[in-house]
Protein backbone atom coordinates (compact mmCIF):
# COMPACT_ATOMS: atom_id res chain seq x y z
CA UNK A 1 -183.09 -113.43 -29.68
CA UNK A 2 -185.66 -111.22 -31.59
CA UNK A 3 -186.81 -108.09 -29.73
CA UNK A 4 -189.86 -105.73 -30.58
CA UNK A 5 -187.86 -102.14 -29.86
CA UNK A 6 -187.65 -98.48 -31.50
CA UNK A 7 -186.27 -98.84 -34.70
CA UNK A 8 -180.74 -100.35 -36.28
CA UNK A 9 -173.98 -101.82 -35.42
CA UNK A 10 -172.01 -104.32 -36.07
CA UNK A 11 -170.48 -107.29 -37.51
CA UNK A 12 -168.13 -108.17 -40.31
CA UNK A 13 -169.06 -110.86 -42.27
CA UNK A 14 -167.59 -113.79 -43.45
CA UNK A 15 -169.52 -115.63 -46.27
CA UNK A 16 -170.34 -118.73 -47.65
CA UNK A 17 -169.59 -119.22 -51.62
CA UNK A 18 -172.72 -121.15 -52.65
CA UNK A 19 -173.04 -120.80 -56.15
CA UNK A 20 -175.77 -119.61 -57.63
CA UNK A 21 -174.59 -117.05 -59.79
CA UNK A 22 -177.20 -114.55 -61.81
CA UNK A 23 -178.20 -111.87 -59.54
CA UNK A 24 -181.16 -110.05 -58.78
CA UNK A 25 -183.70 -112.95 -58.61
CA UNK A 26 -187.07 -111.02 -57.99
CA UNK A 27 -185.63 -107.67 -57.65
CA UNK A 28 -187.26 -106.00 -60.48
CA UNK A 29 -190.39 -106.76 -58.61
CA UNK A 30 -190.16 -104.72 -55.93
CA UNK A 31 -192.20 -102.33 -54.86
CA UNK A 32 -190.28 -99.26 -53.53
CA UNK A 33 -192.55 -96.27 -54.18
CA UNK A 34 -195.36 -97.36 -51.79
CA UNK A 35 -196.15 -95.97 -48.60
CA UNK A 36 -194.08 -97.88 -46.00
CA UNK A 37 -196.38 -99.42 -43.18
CA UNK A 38 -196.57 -102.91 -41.73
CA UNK A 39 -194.08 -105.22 -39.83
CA UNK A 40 -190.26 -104.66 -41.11
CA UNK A 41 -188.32 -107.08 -39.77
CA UNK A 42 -184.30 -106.27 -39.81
CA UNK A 43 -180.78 -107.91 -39.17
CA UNK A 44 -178.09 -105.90 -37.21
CA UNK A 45 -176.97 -103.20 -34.68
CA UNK A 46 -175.76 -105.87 -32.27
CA UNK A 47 -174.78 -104.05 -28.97
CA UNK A 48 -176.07 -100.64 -30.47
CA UNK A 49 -174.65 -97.98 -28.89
CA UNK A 50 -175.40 -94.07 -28.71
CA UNK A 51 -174.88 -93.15 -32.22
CA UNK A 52 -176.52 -96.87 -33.23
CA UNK A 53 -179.36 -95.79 -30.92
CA UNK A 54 -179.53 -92.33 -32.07
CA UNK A 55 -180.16 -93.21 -35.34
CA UNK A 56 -182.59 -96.17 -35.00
CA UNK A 57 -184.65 -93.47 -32.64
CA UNK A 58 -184.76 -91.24 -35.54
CA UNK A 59 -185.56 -93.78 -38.09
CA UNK A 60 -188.45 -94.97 -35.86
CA UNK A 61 -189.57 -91.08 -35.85
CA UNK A 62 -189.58 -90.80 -39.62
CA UNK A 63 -191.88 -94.05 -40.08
CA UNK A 64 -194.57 -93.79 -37.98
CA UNK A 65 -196.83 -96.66 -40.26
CA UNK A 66 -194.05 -98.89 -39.30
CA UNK A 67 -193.14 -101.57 -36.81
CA UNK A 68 -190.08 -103.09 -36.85
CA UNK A 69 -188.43 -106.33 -35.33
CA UNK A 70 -184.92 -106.40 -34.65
CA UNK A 71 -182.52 -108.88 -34.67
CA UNK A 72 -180.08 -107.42 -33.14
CA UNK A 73 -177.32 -110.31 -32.90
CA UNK A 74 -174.02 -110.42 -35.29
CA UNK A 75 -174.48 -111.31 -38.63
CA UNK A 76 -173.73 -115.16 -39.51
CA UNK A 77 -173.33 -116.25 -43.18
CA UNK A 78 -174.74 -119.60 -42.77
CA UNK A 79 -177.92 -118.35 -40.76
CA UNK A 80 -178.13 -115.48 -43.23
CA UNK A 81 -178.38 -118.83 -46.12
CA UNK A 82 -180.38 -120.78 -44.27
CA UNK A 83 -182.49 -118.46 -43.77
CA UNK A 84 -182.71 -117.10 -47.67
CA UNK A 85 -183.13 -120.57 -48.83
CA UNK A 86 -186.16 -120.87 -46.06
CA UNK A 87 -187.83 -117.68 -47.57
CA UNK A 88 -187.48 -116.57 -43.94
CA UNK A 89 -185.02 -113.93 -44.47
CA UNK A 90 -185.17 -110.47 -42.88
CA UNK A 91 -186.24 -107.28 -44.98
CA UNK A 92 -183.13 -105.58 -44.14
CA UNK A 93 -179.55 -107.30 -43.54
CA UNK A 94 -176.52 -105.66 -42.51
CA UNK A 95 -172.82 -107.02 -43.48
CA UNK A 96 -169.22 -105.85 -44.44
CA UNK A 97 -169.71 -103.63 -47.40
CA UNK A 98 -166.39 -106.25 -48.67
CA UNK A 99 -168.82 -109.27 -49.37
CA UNK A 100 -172.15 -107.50 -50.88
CA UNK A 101 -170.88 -108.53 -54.51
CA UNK A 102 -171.08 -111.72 -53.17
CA UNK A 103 -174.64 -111.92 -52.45
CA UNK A 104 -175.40 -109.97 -55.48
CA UNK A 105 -173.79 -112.66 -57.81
CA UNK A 106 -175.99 -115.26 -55.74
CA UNK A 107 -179.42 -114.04 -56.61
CA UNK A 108 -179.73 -113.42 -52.75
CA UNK A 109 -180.11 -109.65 -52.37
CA UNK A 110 -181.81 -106.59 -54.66
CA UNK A 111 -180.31 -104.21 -56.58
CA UNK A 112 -181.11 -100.63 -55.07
CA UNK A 113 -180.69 -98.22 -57.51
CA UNK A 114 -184.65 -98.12 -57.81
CA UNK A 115 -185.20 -97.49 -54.28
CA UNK A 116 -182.39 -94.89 -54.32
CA UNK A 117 -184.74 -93.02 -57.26
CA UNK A 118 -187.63 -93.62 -54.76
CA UNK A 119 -186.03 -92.15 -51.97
CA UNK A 120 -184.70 -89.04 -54.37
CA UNK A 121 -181.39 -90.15 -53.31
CA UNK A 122 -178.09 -90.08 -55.49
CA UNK A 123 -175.36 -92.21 -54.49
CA UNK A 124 -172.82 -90.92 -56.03
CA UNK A 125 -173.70 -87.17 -54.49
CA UNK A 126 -174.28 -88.65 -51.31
CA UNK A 127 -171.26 -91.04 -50.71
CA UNK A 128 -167.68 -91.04 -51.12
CA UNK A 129 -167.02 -92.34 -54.40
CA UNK A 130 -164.84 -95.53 -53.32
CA UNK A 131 -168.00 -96.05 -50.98
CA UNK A 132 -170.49 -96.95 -53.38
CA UNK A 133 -167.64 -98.75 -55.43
CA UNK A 134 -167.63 -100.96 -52.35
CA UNK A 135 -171.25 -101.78 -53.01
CA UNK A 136 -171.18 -101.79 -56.55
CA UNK A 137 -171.52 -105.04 -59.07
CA UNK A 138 -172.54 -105.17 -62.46
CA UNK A 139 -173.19 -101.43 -63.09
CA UNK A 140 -175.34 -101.80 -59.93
CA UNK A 141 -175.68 -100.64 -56.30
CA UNK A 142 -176.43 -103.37 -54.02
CA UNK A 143 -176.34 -101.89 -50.47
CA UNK A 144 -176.87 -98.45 -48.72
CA UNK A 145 -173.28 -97.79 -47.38
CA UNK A 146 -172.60 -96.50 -43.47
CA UNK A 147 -169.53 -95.96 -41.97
CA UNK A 148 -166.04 -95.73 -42.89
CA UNK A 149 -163.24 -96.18 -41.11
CA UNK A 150 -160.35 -95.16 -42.97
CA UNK A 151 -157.04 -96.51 -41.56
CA UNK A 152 -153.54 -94.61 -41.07
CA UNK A 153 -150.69 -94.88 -39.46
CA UNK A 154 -150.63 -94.14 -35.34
CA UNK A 155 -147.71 -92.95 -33.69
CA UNK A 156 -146.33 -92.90 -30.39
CA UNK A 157 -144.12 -90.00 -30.31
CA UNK A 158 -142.92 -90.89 -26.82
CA UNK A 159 -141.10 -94.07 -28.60
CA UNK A 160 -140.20 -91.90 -31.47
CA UNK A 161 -138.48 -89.59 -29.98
CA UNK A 162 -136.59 -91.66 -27.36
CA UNK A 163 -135.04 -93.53 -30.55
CA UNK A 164 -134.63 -90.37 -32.31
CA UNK A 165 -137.41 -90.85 -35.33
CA UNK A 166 -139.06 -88.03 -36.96
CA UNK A 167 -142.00 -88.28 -38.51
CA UNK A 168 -140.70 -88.05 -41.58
CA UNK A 169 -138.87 -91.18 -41.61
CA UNK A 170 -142.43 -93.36 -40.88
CA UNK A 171 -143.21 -92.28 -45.13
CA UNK A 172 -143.90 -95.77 -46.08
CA UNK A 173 -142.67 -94.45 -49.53
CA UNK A 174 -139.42 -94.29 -48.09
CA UNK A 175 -138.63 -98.29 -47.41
CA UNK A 176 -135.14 -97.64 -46.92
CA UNK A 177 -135.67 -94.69 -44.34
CA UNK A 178 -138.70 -96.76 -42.65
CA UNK A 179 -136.58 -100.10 -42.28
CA UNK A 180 -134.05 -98.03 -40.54
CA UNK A 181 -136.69 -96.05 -37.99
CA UNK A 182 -138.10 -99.22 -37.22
CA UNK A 183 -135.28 -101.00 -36.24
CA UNK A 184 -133.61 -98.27 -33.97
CA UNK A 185 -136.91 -97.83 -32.35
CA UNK A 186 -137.70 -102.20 -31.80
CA UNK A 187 -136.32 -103.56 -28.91
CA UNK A 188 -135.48 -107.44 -28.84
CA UNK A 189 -134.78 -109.53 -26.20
CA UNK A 190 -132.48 -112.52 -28.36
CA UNK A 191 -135.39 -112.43 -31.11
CA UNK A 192 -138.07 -111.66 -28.74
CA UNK A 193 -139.55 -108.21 -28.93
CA UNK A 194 -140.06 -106.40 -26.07
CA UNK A 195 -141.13 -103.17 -28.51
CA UNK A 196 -142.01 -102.92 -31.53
CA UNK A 197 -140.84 -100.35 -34.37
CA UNK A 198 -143.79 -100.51 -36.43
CA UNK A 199 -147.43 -102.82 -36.22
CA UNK A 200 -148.31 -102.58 -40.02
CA UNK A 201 -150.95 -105.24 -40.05
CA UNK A 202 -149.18 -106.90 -42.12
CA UNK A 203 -151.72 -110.01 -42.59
CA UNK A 204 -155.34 -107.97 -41.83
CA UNK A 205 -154.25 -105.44 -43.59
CA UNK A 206 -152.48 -106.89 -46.34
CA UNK A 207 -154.99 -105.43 -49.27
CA UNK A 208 -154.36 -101.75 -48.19
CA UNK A 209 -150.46 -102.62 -48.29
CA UNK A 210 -151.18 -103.69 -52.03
CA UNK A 211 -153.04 -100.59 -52.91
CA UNK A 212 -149.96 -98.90 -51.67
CA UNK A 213 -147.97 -100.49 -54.02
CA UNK A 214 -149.94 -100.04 -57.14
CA UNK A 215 -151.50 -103.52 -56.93
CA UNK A 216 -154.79 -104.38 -55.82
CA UNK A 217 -156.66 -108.07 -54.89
CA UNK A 218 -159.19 -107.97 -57.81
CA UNK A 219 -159.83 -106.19 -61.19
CA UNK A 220 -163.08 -104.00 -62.51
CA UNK A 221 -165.08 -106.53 -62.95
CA UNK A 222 -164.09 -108.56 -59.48
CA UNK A 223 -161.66 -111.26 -60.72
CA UNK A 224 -159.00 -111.81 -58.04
CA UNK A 225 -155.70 -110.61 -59.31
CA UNK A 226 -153.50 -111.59 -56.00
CA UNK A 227 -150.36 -112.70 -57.70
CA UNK A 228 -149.83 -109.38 -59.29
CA UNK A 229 -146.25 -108.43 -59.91
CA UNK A 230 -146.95 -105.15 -57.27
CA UNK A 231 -148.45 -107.32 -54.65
CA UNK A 232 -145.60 -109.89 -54.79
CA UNK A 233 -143.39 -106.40 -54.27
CA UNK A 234 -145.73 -105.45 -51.16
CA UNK A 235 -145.57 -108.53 -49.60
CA UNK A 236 -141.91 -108.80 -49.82
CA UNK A 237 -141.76 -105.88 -47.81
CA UNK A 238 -143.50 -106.84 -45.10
CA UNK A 239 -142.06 -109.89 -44.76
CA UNK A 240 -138.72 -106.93 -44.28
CA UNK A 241 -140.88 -105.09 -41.54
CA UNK A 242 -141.41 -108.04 -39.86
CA UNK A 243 -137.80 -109.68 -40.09
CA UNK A 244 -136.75 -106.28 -38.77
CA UNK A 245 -138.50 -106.81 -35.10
CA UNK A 246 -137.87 -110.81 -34.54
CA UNK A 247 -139.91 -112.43 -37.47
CA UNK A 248 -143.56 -112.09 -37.79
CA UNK A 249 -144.31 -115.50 -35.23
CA UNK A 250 -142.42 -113.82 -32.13
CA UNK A 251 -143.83 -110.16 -33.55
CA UNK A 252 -147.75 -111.78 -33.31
CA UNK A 253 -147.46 -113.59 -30.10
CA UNK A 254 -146.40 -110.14 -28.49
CA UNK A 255 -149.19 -108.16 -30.27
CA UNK A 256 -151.78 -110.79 -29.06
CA UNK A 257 -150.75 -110.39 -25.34
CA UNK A 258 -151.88 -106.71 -25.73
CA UNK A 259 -155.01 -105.54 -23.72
CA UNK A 260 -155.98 -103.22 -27.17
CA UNK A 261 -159.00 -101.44 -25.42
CA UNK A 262 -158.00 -101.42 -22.08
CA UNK A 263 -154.35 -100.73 -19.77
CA UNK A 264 -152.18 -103.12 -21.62
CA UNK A 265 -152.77 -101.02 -24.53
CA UNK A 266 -149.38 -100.24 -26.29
CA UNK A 267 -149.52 -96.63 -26.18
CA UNK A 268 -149.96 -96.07 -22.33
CA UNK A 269 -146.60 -99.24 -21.90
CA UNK A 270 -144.85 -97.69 -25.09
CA UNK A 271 -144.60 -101.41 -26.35
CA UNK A 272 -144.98 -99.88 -29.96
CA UNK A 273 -143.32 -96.59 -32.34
CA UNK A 274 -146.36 -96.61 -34.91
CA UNK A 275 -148.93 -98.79 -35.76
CA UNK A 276 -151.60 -98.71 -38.95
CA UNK A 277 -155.13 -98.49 -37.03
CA UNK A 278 -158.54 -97.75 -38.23
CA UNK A 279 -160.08 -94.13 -37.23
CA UNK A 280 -162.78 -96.08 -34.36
CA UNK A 281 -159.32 -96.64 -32.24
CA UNK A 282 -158.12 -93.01 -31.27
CA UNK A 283 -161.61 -92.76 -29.63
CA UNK A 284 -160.69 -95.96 -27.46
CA UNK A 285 -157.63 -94.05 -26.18
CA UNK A 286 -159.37 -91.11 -25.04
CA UNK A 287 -159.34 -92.34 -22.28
CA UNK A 288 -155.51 -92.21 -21.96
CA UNK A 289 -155.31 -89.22 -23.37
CA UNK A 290 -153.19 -87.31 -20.51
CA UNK A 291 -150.59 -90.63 -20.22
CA UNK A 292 -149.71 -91.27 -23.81
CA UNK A 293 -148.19 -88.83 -26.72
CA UNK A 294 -149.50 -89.78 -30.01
CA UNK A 295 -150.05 -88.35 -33.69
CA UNK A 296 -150.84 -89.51 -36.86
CA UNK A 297 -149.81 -89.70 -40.30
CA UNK A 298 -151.32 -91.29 -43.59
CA UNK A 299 -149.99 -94.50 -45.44
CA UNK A 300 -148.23 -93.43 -48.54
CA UNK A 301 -148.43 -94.61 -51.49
CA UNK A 302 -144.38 -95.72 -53.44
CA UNK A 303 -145.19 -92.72 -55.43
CA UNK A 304 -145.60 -90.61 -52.01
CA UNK A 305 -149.42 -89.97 -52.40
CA UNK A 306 -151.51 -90.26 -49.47
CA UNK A 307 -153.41 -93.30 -49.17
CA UNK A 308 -156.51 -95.17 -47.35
CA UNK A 309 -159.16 -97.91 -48.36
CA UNK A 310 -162.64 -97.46 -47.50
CA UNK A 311 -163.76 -100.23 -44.57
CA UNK A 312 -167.34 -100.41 -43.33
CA UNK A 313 -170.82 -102.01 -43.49
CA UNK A 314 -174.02 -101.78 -45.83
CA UNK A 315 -177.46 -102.25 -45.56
CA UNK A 316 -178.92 -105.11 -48.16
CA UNK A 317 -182.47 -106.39 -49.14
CA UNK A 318 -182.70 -110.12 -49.67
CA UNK A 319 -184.53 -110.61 -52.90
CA UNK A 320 -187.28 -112.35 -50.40
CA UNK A 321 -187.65 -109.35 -48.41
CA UNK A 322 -191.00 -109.14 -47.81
CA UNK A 323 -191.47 -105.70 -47.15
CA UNK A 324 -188.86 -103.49 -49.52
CA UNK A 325 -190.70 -100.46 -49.63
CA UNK A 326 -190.41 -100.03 -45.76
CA UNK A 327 -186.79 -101.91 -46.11
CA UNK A 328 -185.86 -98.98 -48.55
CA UNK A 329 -187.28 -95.82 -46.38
CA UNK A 330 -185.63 -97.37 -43.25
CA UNK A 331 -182.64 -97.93 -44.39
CA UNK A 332 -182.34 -94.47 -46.03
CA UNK A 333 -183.51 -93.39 -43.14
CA UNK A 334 -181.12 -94.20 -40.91
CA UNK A 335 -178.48 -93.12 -43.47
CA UNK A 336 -179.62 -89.74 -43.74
CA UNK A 337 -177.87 -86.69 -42.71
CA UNK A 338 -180.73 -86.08 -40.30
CA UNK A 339 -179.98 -89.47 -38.51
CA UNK A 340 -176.23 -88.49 -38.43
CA UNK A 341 -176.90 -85.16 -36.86
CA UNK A 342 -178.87 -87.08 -34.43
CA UNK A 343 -175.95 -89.53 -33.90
CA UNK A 344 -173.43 -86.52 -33.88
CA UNK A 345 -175.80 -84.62 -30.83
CA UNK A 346 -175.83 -88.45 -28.76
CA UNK A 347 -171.82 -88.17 -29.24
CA UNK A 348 -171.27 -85.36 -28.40
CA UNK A 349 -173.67 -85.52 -24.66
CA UNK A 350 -172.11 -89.05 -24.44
CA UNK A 351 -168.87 -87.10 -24.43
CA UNK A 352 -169.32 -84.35 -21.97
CA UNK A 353 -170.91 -86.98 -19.72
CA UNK A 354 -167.87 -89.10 -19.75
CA UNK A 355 -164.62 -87.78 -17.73
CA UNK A 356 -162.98 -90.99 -19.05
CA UNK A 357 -162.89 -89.30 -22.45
CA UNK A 358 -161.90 -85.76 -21.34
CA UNK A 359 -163.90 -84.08 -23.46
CA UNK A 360 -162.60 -85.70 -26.59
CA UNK A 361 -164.58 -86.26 -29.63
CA UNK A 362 -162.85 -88.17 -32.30
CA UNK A 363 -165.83 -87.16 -34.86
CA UNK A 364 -168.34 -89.33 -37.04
CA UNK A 365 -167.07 -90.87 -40.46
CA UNK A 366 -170.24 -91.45 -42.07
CA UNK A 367 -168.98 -92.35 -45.61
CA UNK A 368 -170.83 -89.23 -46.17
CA UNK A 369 -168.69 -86.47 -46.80
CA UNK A 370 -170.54 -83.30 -46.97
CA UNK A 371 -172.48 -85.11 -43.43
CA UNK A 372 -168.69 -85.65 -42.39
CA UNK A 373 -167.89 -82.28 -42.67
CA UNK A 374 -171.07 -80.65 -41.05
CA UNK A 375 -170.46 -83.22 -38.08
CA UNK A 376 -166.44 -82.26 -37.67
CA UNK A 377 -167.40 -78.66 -37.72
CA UNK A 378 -169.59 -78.86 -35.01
CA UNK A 379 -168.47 -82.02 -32.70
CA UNK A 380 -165.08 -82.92 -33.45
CA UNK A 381 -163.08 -81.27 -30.56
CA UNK A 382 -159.63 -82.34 -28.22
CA UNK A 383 -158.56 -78.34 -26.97
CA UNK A 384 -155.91 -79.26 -24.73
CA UNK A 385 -154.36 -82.51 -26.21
CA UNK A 386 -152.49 -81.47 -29.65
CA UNK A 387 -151.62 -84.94 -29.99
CA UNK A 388 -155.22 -86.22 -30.44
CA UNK A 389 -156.09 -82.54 -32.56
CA UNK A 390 -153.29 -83.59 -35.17
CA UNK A 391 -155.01 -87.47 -34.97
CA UNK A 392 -158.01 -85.85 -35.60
CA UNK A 393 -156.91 -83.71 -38.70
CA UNK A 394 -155.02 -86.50 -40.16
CA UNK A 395 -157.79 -88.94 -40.37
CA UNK A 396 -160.57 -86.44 -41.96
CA UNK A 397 -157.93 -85.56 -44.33
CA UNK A 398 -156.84 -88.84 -45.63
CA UNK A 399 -160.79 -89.85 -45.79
CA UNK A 400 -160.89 -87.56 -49.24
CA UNK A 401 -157.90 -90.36 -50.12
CA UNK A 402 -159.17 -93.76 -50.31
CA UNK A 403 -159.73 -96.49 -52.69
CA UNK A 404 -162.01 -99.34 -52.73
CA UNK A 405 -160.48 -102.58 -52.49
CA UNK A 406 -163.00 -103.28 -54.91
CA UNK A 407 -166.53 -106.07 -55.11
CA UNK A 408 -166.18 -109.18 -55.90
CA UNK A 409 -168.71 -112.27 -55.86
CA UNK A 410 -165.41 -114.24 -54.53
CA UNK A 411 -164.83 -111.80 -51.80
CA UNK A 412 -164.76 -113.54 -48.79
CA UNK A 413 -163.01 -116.99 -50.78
CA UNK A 414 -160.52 -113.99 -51.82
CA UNK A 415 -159.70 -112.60 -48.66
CA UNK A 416 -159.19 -116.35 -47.04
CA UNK A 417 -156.69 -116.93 -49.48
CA UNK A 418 -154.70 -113.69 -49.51
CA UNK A 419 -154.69 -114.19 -45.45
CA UNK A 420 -153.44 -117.42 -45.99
CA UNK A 421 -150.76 -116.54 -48.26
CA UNK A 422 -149.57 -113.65 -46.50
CA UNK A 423 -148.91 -115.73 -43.35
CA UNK A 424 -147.15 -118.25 -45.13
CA UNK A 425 -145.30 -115.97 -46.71
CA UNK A 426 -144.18 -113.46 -44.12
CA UNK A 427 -143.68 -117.01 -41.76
CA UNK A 428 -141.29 -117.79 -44.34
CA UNK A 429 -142.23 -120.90 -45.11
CA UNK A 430 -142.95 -119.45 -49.02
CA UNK A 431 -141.65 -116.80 -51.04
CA UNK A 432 -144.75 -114.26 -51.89
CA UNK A 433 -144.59 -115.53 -55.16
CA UNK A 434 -145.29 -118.74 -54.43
CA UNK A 435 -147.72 -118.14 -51.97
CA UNK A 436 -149.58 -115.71 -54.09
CA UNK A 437 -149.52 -117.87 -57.35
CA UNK A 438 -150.94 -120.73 -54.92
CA UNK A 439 -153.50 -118.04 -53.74
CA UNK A 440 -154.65 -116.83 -56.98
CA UNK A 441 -155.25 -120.15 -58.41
CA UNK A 442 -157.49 -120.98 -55.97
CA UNK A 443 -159.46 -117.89 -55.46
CA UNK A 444 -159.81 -118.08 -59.82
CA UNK A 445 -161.51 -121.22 -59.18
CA UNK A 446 -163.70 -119.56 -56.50
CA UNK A 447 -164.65 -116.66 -58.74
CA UNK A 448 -164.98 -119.07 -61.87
CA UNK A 449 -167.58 -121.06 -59.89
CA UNK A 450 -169.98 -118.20 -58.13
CA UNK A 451 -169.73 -115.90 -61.25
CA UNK A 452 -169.03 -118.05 -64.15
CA UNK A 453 -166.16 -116.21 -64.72
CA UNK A 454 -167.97 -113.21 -65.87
């Protein structure tokens, strides 16, 4: 339903490969220096909440000549087509930061590097580095970056210490020493786990595990590379982790009977040692905050490096938009550090008017991070639990340590097949070669046919 309100979260995309290759359709056109006024009509912040609010307030503040129209339902690749093909497209779209490239390649969205200039703003001051590489094709920027949510790895030290694991022994350099924590701290019932050592994510997470390894799902100029001797090496591994705690069937169908945001979470029933999570879930287990024991620690990389992969959403403008110059203020806008200190303020009186948070704030990870910094300094706060301070610390720190997975005009064809090849191949029913070769060869054709192999 569209609603007339204030002025922008959610909603990870999954695309549709339709082939029209090129990029940039009408873009040059555009008209980003003019005064923004009209109707802007936008795409996103389903279920916004106070930081989501926060911001669109402020954005709304900032362009008084404007009126928006919000669309505030989750983004859907075949209504986001239908629509572009229509002409009836939104100004503003927002989607997974992983599938701009793929848009791009289409002809469906602008370039922004002109409204950037309009806007006197300088991507690569303003963002994390592997940020804008998320949103970067061709030599160009294609979306205005918010959020990121880098992962690491969550531990239960209640678990830990009951089986007699140090932290040490979760460095995922280490495989040997890891293998060994995980199995003394899984508990199976014949091969049923009743605990597990160690979630990594093995099959959502599977292009982080590759970075780890010195692989990666596609090259510089977005070709898949899946069957890469490193990924092969990865996957291998977790097909290890998984063997270690019952096999990865009997592993998922206990992870899915978790309640993750609720009481059936595994840290409150100890049903887990560690887990890989992204930074948004220590906030949901503030509320638990006096029943469980955590800490954190980063992924490794095999050469012992810290490592993380920068996750999030973007803000594009269909090449149809008919409004950019408003499209490009309000989406700068709400990307501003002004909008974030906004967002930070809602936080932190959403906080001390919670008691199920008790006084915890997790912090903001803008994918800004001089706005990061400014927001920790002032916000980010758990006196009292030194579990949730060292959580805290850990994830800010590993932030300066990601990579991009990298854009690709494949992405989403990319990301179906490494799912699909991980599962088969942690199942069992393929070696990771196989599975990967199989994978690659179809994602090639993918890429071959959106971006001419280019």
């Amino acid at each position: 339903m569209r609603a007339r309100v204030g002025i922008g979260v959610a909603a990870a995309a999954a695309l549709l490969l339709t082939g029209c290759g090129g990029g940039g359709g009408a873009a040059g056109a555009a008209d980003f220096e003019s005064e923004p006024t009209g109707t802007l009509t936008a795409w996103g912040f389903e279920n916004a909440d106070d930081v989501g609010q926060a911001r669109l307030d402020h954005a709304e503040s900032t362009l008084s000549g404007v009126t928006l129209e919000l669309d505030a339902t989750a983004f859907d690749a075949q209504k986001f087509t239908t629509l572009a093909a229509s002409g009836q497209v939104p100004d503003v779209v927002q989607m997974d930061r992983q599938f701009v490239a793929t848009y791009a390649a289409q002809g469906l969205i602008m370039p922004l590097d002109a409204c950037f200039a309009a806007r006197d703003v300088d991507p690569d001051d303003y963002w994390y580095e592997h940020v804008v590489d998320d949103v970067e094709y061709q030599d160009q920027v294609w979306g205005v970056p918010q959020f990121y949510q880098p992962p690491a790895i969550l531990l239960n030290q209640r678990v830990m210490n009951e089986a007699g694991v140090t932290d040490a022994e979760l460095d995922t350099s280490d495989r040997e020493a890891l293998l060994s924590a995980i199995e003394r701290m899984t508990v199976l019932e014949g091969s049923n786990p009743t605990r597990l050592g160690f979630d990594p994510q093995g099959v959502a997470k599977a292009a982080l595990w590759m970075l780890s390894f010195g692989g990666g799902t596609v090259d510089d100029e977005g070709a898949p590379t899946l069957d890469r001797a490193e990924n092969v090496e990865a996957v291998e591994f977790l097909k290890e982790v998984y063997d270690a705690q019952g096999g990865y069937a009997n592993v998922k169908s206990f992870l899915d009977s978790f309640d993750v945001f609720g009481d059936g979470n595994a840290y409150s029933n100890d049903y887990v040692g560690a887990a890989i999570w992204d930074q948004w879930y220590p906030n949901v287990l503030t509320a638990y905050a006096g029943d469980i024991e955590i800490a954190a620690t980063p992924l490794m990389t095999q050469d012992g490096e810290p490592i993380t992969a920068a996750g999030g959403q973007a803000f594009v403008i269909p090449t149809s938009a008919k409004n950019p110059s408003a499209a490009c203020a309000w989406t700068v806008a709400l990307t501003s550090p002004d909008a974030w200190q906004a967002a930070g303020e809602a936080r932190a009186e959403t906080t001390a008017g919670n008691p199920d948070r008790q006084g915890i704030n997790t912090g903001l990870f803008t994918g800004s991070p001089e706005v990061d910094t400014t927001l920790r300094d002032q916000f980010a706060d758990a006196a009292g639990f030194p579990g949730f301070e060292d959580v805290i610390a850990t994830y800010y720190e590993v932030a300066a340590e990601g990579e991009s997975f990298g854009a690709s005009p494949a992405g989403q064809q990319i990301q179906s097949e490494l799912q699909n090849a991980v599962t088969s191949a942690v199942l069992g029913e393929s070696s990771a070669e196989e599975a990967l070769t199989q994978a690659q060869d179809a994602a090639m054709r993918a890429y071959e046919q959106v971006a001419g192999g280019e």
